[in-house]
Protein backbone atom coordinates (compact mmCIF):
# COMPACT_ATOMS: atom_id res chain seq x y z
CA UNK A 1 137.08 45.76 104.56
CA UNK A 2 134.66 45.83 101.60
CA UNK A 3 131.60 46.99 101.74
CA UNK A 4 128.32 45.39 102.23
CA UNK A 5 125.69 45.28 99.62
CA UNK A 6 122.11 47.25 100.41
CA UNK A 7 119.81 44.85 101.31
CA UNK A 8 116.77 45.07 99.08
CA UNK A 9 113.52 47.02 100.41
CA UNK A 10 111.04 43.77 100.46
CA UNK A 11 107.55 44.32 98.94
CA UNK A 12 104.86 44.07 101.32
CA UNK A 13 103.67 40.16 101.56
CA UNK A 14 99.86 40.97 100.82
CA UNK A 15 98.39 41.46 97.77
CA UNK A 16 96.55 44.12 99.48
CA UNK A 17 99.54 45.79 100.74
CA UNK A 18 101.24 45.68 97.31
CA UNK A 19 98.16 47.71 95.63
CA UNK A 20 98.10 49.88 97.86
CA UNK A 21 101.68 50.71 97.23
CA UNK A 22 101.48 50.56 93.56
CA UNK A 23 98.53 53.11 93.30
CA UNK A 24 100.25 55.45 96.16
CA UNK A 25 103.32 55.82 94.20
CA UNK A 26 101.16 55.98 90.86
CA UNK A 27 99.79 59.51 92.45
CA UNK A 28 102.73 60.94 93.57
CA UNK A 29 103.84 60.68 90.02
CA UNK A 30 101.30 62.08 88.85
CA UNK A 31 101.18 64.94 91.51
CA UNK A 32 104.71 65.66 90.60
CA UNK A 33 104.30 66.15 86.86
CA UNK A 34 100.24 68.05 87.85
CA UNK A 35 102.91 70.41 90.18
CA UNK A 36 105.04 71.33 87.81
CA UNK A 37 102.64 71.89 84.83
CA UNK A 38 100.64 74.33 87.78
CA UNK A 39 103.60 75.55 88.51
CA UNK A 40 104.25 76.60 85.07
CA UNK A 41 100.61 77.64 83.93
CA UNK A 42 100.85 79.96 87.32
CA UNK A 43 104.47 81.40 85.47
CA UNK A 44 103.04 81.65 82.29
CA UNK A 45 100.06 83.79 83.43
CA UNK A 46 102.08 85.90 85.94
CA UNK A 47 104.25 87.14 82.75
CA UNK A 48 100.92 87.71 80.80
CA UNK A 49 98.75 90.03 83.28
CA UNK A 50 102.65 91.28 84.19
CA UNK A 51 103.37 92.59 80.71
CA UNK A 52 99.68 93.41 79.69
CA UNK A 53 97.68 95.26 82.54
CA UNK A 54 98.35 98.53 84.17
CA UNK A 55 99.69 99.28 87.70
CA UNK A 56 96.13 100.43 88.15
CA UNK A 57 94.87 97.32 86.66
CA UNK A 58 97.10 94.63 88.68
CA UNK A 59 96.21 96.73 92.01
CA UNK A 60 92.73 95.82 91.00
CA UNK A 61 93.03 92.16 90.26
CA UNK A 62 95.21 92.06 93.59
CA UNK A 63 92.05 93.85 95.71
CA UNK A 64 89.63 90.71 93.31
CA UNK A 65 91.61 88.19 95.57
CA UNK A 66 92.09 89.35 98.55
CA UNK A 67 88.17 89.90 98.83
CA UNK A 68 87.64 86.27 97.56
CA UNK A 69 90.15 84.86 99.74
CA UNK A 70 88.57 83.58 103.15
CA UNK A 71 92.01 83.07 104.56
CA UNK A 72 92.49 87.22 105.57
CA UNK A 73 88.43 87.10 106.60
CA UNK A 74 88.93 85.43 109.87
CA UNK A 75 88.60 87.43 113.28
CA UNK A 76 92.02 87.06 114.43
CA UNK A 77 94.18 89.35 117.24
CA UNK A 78 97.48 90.92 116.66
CA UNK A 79 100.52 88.98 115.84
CA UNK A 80 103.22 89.72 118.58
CA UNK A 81 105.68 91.75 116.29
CA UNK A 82 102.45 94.66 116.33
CA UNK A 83 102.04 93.90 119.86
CA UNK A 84 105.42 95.11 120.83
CA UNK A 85 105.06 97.99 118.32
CA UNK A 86 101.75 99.07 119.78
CA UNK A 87 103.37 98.96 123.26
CA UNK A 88 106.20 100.79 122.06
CA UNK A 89 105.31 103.23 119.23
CA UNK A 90 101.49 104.30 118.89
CA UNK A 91 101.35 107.85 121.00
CA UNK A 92 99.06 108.49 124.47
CA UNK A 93 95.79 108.10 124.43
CA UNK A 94 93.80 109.56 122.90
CA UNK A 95 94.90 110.02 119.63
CA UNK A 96 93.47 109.83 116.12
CA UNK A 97 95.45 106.60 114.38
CA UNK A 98 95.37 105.35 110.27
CA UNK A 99 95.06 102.14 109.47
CA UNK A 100 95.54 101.91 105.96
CA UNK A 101 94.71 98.64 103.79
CA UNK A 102 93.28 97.70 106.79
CA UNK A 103 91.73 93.91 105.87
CA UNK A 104 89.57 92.82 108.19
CA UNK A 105 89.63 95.05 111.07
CA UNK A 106 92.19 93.50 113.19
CA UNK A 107 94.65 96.52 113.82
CA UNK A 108 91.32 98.88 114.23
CA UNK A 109 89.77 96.56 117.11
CA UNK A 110 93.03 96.83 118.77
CA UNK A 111 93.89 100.31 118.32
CA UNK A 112 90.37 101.26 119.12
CA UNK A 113 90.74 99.26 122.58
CA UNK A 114 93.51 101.34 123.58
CA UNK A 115 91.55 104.08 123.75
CA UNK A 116 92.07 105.74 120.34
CA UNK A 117 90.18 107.70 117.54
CA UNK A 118 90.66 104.66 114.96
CA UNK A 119 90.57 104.86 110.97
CA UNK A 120 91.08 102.95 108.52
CA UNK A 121 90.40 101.81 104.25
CA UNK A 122 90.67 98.53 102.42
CA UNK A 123 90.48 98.52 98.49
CA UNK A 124 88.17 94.96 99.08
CA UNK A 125 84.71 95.64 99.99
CA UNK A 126 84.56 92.53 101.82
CA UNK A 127 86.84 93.38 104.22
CA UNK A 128 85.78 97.11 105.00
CA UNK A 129 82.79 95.60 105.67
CA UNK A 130 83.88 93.05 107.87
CA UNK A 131 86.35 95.93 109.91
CA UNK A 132 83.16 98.25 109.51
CA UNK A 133 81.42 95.23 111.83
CA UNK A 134 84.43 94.45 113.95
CA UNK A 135 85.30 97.82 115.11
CA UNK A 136 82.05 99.72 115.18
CA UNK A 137 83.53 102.83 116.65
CA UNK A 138 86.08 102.97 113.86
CA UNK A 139 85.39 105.24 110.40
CA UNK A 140 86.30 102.72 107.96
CA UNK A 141 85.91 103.32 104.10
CA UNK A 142 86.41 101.67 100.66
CA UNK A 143 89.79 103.22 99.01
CA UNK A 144 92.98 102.07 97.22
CA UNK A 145 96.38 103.83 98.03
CA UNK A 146 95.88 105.67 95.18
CA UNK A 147 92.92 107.32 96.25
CA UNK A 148 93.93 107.67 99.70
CA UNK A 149 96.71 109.91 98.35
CA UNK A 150 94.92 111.97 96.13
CA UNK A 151 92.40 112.85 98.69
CA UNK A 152 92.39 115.89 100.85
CA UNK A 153 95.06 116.01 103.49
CA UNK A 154 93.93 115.11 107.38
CA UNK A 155 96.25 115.08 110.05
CA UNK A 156 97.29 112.29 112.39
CA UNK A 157 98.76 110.97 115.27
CA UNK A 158 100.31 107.90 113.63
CA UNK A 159 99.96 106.06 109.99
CA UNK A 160 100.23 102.27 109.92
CA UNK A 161 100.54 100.47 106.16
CA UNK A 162 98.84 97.34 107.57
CA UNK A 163 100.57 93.82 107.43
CA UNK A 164 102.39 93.24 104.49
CA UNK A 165 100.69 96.17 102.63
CA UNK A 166 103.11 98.59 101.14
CA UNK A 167 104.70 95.34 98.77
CA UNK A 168 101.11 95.41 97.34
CA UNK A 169 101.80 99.22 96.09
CA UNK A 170 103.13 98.30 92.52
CA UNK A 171 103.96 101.81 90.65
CA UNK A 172 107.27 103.31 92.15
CA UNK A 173 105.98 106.88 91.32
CA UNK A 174 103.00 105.83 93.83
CA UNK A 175 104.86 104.13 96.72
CA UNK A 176 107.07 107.41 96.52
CA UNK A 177 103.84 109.33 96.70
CA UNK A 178 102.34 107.24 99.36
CA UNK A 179 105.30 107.95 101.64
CA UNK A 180 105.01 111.74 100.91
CA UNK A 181 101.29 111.53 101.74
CA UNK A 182 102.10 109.90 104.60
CA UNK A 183 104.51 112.41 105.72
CA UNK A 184 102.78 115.18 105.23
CA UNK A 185 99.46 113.58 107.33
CA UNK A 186 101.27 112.45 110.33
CA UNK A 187 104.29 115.22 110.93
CA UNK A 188 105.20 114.48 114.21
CA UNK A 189 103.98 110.69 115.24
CA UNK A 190 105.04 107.35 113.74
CA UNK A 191 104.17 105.73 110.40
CA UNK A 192 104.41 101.59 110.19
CA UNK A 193 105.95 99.99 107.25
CA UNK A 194 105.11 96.43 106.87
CA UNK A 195 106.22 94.57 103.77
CA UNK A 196 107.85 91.42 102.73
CA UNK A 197 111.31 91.09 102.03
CA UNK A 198 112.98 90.27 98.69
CA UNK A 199 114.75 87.17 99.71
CA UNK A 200 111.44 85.57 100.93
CA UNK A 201 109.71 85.95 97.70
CA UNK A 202 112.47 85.06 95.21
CA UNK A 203 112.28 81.76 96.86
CA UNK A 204 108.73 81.57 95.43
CA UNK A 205 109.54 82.78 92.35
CA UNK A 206 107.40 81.46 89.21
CA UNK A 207 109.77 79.26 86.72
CA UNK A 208 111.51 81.63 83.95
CA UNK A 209 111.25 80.53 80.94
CA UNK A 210 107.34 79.56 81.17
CA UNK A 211 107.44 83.68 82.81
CA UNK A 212 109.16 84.93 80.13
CA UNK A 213 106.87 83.06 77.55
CA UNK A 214 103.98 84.68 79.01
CA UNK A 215 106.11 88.19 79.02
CA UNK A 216 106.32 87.69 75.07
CA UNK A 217 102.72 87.52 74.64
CA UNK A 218 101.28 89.82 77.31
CA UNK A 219 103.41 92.86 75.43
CA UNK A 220 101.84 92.01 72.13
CA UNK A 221 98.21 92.38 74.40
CA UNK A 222 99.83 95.95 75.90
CA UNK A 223 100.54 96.86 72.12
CA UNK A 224 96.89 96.37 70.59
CA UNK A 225 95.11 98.20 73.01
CA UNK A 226 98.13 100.88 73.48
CA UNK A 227 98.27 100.47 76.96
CA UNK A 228 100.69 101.80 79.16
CA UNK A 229 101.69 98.69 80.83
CA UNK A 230 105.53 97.85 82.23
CA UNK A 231 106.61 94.38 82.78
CA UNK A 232 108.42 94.78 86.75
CA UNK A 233 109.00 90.72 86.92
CA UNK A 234 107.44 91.49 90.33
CA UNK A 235 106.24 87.77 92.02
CA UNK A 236 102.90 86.72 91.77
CA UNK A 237 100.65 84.12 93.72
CA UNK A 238 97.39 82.82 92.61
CA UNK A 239 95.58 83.98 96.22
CA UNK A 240 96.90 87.85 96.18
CA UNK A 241 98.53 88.75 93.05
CA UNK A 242 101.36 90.91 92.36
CA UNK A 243 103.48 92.00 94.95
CA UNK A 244 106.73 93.85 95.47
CA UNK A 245 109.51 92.78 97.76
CA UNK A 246 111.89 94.52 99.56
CA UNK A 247 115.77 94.92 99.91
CA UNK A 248 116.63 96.88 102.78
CA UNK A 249 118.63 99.84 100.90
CA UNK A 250 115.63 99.69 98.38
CA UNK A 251 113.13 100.98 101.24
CA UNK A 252 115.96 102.81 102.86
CA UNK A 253 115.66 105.01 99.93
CA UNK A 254 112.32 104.92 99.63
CA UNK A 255 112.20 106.12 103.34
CA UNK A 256 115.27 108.96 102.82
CA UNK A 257 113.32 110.78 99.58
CA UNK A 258 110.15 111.13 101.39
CA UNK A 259 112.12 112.71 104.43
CA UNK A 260 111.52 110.11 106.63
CA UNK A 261 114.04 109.15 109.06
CA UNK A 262 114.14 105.40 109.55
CA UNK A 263 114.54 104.57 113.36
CA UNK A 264 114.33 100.81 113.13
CA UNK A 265 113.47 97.80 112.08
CA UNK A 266 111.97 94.43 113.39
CA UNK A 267 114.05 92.29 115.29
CA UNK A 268 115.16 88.69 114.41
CA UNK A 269 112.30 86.46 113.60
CA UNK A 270 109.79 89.20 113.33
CA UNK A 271 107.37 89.99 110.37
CA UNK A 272 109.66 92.92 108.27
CA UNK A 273 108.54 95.93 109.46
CA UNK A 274 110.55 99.23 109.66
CA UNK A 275 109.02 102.60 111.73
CA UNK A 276 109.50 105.77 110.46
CA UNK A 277 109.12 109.31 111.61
């Protein structure tokens, strides 16, 4: 039996109908070819800052975002992934808990409501002082990781990296240090991991060859002013910057040299999170 022929899509009867047709499709031409050039420019510049500013430097420009982002400013409770892990993990009342990169304040008003000594540091100084306002009983300061680490050792009860945090620690020698820091702070209670996971990203990934443009030119920038600047291919987006994703066996390792043990992770569906202790 032979197949019947499409039957042509008829064009709307009104002229009115037709121009609104014609100029509809005219945009989404032109938002397709406005995408991709975006999408490119946003490549292009990732390889740049990638090749030509420091790990110190691109933890700065990611801390420039995040406090000119409104998105991470609103007051907001705890996803249910940290709900289950409070339940579960944070020790009896009333202990003293770290919050670090801390945002907002949401993990501090929480924490704090459960009847524990609460502290935390943000690198943006919008958000410590929108935590410093949320949770009034908390000690909240201005800090990167960096700083965090170098500082004199305190002891506590547990250490939480807050959400998605630790992919936003860019130098391996630091996330290694971080770790030991955190070890050494909080012996005996639980320390939070949260981070996002390498398959996630990649699907975001900015197109190659406009990356690898920028790459070119962004080590000729690292060369005149004799910086010490390493190209990671780490993803970037325009609201937060760099960040690092995870494999498992990557922070597996990560986990093992700072004599962690890993006890879990999150379950199906959850935000990637893995507790150590």
């Amino acid at each position: 039996m032979a197949a019947r022929a499409p039957t042509p899509t008829a064009p709307p009867r009104s002229l009115a109908g037709r121009a609104l047709v014609s100029a509809t499709a005219a945009h989404a031409r032109v938002a397709v070819v406005a995408q991709r050039t975006l999408a490119a420019a946003d490549g292009f510049v990732a390889g740049v800052a990638d090749a030509a500013l420091t790990f110190e430097e691109k933890a700065a420009l990611g801390a420039v975002l995040y406090d000119s982002s409104p998105f991470y400013k609103g007051e907001r409770g705890l996803f249910d992934w940290e709900e289950r892990w409070f339940d579960a993990d944070l020790p009896r009342e009333p202990g003293r808990v770290l919050v670090a990169a801390c945002g907002a304040g949401r993990e501090l008003v929480a924490i704090g409501a459960r009847g524990h000594a609460v502290e935390g540091f943000d690198p943006a100084p919008s958000m410590v002082a929108l935590a410093a306002s949320r949770a009034s009983a908390a000690r909240v300061w201005q800090a990167t990781f960096a700083e965090w680490v170098a500082a004199p050792d305190e002891r506590y009860d547990a250490i939480l990296i807050g959400w998605g945090a630790l992919s936003h620690v860019l130098d391996p020698d630091e996330r290694r240090a971080l770790l030991a820091a955190c070890r050494r702070r909080c012996p005996a209670g639980p320390t939070l991991l949260s981070y996002w996971p390498r398959p996630t990203l990649a699907e975001g990934a900015s197109p190659p060859r406009a990356r690898a443009l920028g790459v070119r030119l962004g080590r000729r920038l690292a060369r005149s002013r004799d910086a010490d600047c390493r190209a990671t291919g780490d993803p970037f987006q325009p609201g937060i910057g760099f960040s690092h994703p995870y494999a498992e066996e990557e922070l597996d390792a990560l986990a093992c040299a700072a004599g962690f043990e890993l006890l879990r992770r999150g379950g199906a569906g959850d935000y990637p999170h893995a507790t150590l202790r």
